[in-house]
PDB file of N, CA and C in Angstrom:
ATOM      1  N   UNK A   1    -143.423  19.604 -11.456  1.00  0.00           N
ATOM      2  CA  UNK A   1    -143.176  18.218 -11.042  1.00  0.00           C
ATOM      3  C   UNK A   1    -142.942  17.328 -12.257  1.00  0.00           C
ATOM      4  N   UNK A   2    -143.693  17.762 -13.592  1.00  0.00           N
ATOM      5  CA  UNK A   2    -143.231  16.974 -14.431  1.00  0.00           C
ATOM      6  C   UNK A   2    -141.987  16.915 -15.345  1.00  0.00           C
ATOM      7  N   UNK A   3    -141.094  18.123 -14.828  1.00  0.00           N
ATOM      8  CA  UNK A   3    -139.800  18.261 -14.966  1.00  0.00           C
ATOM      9  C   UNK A   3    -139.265  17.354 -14.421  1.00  0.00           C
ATOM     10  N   UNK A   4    -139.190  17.372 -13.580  1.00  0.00           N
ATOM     11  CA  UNK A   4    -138.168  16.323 -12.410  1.00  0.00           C
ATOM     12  C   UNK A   4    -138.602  14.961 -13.026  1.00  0.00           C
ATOM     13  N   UNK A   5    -140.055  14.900 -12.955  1.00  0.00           N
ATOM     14  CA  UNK A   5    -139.912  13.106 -13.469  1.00  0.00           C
ATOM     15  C   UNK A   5    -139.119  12.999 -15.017  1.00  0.00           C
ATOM     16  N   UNK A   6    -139.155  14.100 -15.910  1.00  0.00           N
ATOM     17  CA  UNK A   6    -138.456  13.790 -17.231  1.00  0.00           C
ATOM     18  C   UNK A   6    -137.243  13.724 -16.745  1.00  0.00           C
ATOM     19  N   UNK A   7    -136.375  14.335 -16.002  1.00  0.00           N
ATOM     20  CA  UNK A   7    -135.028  14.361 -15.366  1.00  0.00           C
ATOM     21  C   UNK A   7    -134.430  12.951 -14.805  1.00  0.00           C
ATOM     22  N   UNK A   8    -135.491  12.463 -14.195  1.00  0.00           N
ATOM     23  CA  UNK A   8    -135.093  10.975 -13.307  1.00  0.00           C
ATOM     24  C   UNK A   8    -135.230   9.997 -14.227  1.00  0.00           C
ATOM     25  N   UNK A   9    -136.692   9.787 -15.292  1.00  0.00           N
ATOM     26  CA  UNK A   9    -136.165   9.339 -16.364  1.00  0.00           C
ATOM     27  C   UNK A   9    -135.380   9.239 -16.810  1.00  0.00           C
ATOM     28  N   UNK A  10    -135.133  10.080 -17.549  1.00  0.00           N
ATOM     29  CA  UNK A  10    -133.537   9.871 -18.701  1.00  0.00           C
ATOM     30  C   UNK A  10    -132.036   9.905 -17.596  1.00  0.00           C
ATOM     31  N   UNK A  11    -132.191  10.093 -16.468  1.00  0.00           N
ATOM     32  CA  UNK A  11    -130.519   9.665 -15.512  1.00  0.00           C
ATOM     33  C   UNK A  11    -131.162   8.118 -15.352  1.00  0.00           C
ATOM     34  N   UNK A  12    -131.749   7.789 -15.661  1.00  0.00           N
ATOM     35  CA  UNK A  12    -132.297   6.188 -15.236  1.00  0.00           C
ATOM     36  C   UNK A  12    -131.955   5.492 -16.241  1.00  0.00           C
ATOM     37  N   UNK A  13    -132.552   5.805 -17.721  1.00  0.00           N
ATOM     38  CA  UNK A  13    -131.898   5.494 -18.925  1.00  0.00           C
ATOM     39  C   UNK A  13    -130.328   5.513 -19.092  1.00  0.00           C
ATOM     40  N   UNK A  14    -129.853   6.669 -18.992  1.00  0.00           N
ATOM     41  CA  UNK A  14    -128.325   7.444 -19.237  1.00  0.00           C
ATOM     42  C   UNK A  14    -127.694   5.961 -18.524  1.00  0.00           C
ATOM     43  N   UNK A  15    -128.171   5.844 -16.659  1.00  0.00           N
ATOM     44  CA  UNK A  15    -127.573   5.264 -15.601  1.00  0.00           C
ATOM     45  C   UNK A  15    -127.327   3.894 -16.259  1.00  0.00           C
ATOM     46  N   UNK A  16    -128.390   3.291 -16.468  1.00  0.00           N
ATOM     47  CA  UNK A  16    -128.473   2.336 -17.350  1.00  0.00           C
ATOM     48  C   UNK A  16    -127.826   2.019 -18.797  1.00  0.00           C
ATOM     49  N   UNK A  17    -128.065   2.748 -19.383  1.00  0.00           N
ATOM     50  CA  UNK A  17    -126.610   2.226 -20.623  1.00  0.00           C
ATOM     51  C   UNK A  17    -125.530   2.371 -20.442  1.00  0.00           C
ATOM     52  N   UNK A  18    -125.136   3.613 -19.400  1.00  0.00           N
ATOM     53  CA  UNK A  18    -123.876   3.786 -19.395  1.00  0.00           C
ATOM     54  C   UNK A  18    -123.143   2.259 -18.435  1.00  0.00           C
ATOM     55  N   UNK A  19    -124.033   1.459 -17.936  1.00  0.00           N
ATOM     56  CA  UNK A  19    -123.633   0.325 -16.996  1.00  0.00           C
ATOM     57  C   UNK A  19    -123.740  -0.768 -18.129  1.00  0.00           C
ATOM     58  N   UNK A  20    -124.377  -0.789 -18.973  1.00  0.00           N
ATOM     59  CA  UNK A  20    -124.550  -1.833 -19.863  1.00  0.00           C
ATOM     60  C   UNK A  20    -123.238  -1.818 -20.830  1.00  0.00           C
ATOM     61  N   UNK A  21    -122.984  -0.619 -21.023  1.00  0.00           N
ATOM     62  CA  UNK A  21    -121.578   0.047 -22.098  1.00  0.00           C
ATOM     63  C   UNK A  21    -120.784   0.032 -21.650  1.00  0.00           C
ATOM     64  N   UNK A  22    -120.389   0.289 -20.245  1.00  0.00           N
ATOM     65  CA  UNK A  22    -119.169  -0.086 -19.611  1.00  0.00           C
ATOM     66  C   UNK A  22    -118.573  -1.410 -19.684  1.00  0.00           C
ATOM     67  N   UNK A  23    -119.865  -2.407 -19.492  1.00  0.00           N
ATOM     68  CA  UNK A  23    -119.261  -3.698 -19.541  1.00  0.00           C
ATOM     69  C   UNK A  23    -118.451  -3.733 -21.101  1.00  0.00           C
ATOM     70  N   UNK A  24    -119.433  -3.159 -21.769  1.00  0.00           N
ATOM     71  CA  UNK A  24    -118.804  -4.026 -23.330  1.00  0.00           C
ATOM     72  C   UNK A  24    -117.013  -2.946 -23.666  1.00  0.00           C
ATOM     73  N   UNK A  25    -117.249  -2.130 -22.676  1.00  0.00           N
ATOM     74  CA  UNK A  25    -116.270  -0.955 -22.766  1.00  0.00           C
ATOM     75  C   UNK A  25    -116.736   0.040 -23.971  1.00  0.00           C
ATOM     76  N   UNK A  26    -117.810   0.248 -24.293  1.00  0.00           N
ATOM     77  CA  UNK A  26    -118.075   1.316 -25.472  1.00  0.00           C
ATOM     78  C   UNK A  26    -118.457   2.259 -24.518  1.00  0.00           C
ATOM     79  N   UNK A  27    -117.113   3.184 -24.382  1.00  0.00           N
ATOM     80  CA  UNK A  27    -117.482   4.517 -23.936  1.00  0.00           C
ATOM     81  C   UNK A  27    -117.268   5.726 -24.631  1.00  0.00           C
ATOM     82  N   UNK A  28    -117.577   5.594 -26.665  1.00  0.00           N
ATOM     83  CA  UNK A  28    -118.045   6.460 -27.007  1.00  0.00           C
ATOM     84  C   UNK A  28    -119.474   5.748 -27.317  1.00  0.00           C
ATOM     85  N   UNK A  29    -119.817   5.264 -27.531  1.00  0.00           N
ATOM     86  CA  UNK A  29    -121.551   5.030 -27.550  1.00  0.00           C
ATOM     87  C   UNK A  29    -122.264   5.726 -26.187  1.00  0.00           C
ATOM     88  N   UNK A  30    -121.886   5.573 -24.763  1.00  0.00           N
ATOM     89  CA  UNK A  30    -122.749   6.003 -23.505  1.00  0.00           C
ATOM     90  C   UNK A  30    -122.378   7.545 -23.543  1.00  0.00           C
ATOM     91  N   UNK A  31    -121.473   8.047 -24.838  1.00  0.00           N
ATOM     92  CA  UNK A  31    -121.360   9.300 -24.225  1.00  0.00           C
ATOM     93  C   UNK A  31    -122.598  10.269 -25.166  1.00  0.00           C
ATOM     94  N   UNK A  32    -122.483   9.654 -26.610  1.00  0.00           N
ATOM     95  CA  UNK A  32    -123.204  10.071 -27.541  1.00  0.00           C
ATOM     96  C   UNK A  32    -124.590   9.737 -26.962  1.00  0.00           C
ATOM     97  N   UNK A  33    -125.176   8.321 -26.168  1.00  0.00           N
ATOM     98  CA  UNK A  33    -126.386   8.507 -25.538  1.00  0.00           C
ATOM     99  C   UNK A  33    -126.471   9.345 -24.484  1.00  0.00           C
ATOM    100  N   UNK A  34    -125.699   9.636 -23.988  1.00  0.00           N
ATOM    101  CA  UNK A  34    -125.715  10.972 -22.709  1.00  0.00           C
ATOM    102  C   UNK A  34    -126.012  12.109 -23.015  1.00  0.00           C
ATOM    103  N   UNK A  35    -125.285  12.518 -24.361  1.00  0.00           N
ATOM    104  CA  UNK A  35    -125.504  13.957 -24.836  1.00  0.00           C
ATOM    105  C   UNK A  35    -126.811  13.802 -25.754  1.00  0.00           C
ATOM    106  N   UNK A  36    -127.481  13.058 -26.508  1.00  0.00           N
ATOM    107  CA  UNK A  36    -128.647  12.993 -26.831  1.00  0.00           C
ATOM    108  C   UNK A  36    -129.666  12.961 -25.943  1.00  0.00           C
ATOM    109  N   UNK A  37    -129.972  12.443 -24.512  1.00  0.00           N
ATOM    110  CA  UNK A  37    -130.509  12.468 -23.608  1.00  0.00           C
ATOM    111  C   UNK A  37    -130.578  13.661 -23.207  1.00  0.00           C
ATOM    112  N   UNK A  38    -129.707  14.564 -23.064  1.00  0.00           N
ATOM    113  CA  UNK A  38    -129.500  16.047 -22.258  1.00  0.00           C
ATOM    114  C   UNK A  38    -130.156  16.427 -23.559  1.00  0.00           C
ATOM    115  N   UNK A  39    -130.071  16.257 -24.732  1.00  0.00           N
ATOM    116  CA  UNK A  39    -130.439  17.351 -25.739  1.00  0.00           C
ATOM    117  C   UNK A  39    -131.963  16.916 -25.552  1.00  0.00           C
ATOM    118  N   UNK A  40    -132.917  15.981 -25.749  1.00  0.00           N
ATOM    119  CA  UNK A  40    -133.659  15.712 -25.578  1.00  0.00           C
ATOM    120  C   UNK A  40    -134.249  16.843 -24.529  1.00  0.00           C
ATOM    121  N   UNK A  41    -133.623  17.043 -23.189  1.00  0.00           N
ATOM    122  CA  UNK A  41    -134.378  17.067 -21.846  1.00  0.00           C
ATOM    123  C   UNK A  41    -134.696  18.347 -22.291  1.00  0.00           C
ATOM    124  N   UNK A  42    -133.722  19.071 -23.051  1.00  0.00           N
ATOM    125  CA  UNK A  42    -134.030  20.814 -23.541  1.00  0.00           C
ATOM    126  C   UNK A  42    -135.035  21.080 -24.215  1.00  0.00           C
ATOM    127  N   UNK A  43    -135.773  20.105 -25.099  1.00  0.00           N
ATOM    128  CA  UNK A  43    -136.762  20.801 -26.322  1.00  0.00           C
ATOM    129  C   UNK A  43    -137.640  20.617 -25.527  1.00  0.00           C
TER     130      UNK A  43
END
């Protein structure tokens, strides 16, 4: 169970910048936080 909550976390985060970055249009910044997030979820 405490998988899943690290999972919903960081798509909550991810969900969230990537909406904050869209506005400013930096969609290489939400991608580099996306793939740091996934790398994160692995260790």
């Amino acid at each position: 169970m405490k998988d899943f909550s690290l999972l919903a976390e960081a798509i909550r985060k991810v969900t969230e910048t990537e909406l904050i970055s869209f506005e400013k249009h930096d969609f290489d910044k939400t991608r580099e936080i996306m793939l740091f997030s996934l790398g994160e979820l692995d260790n």
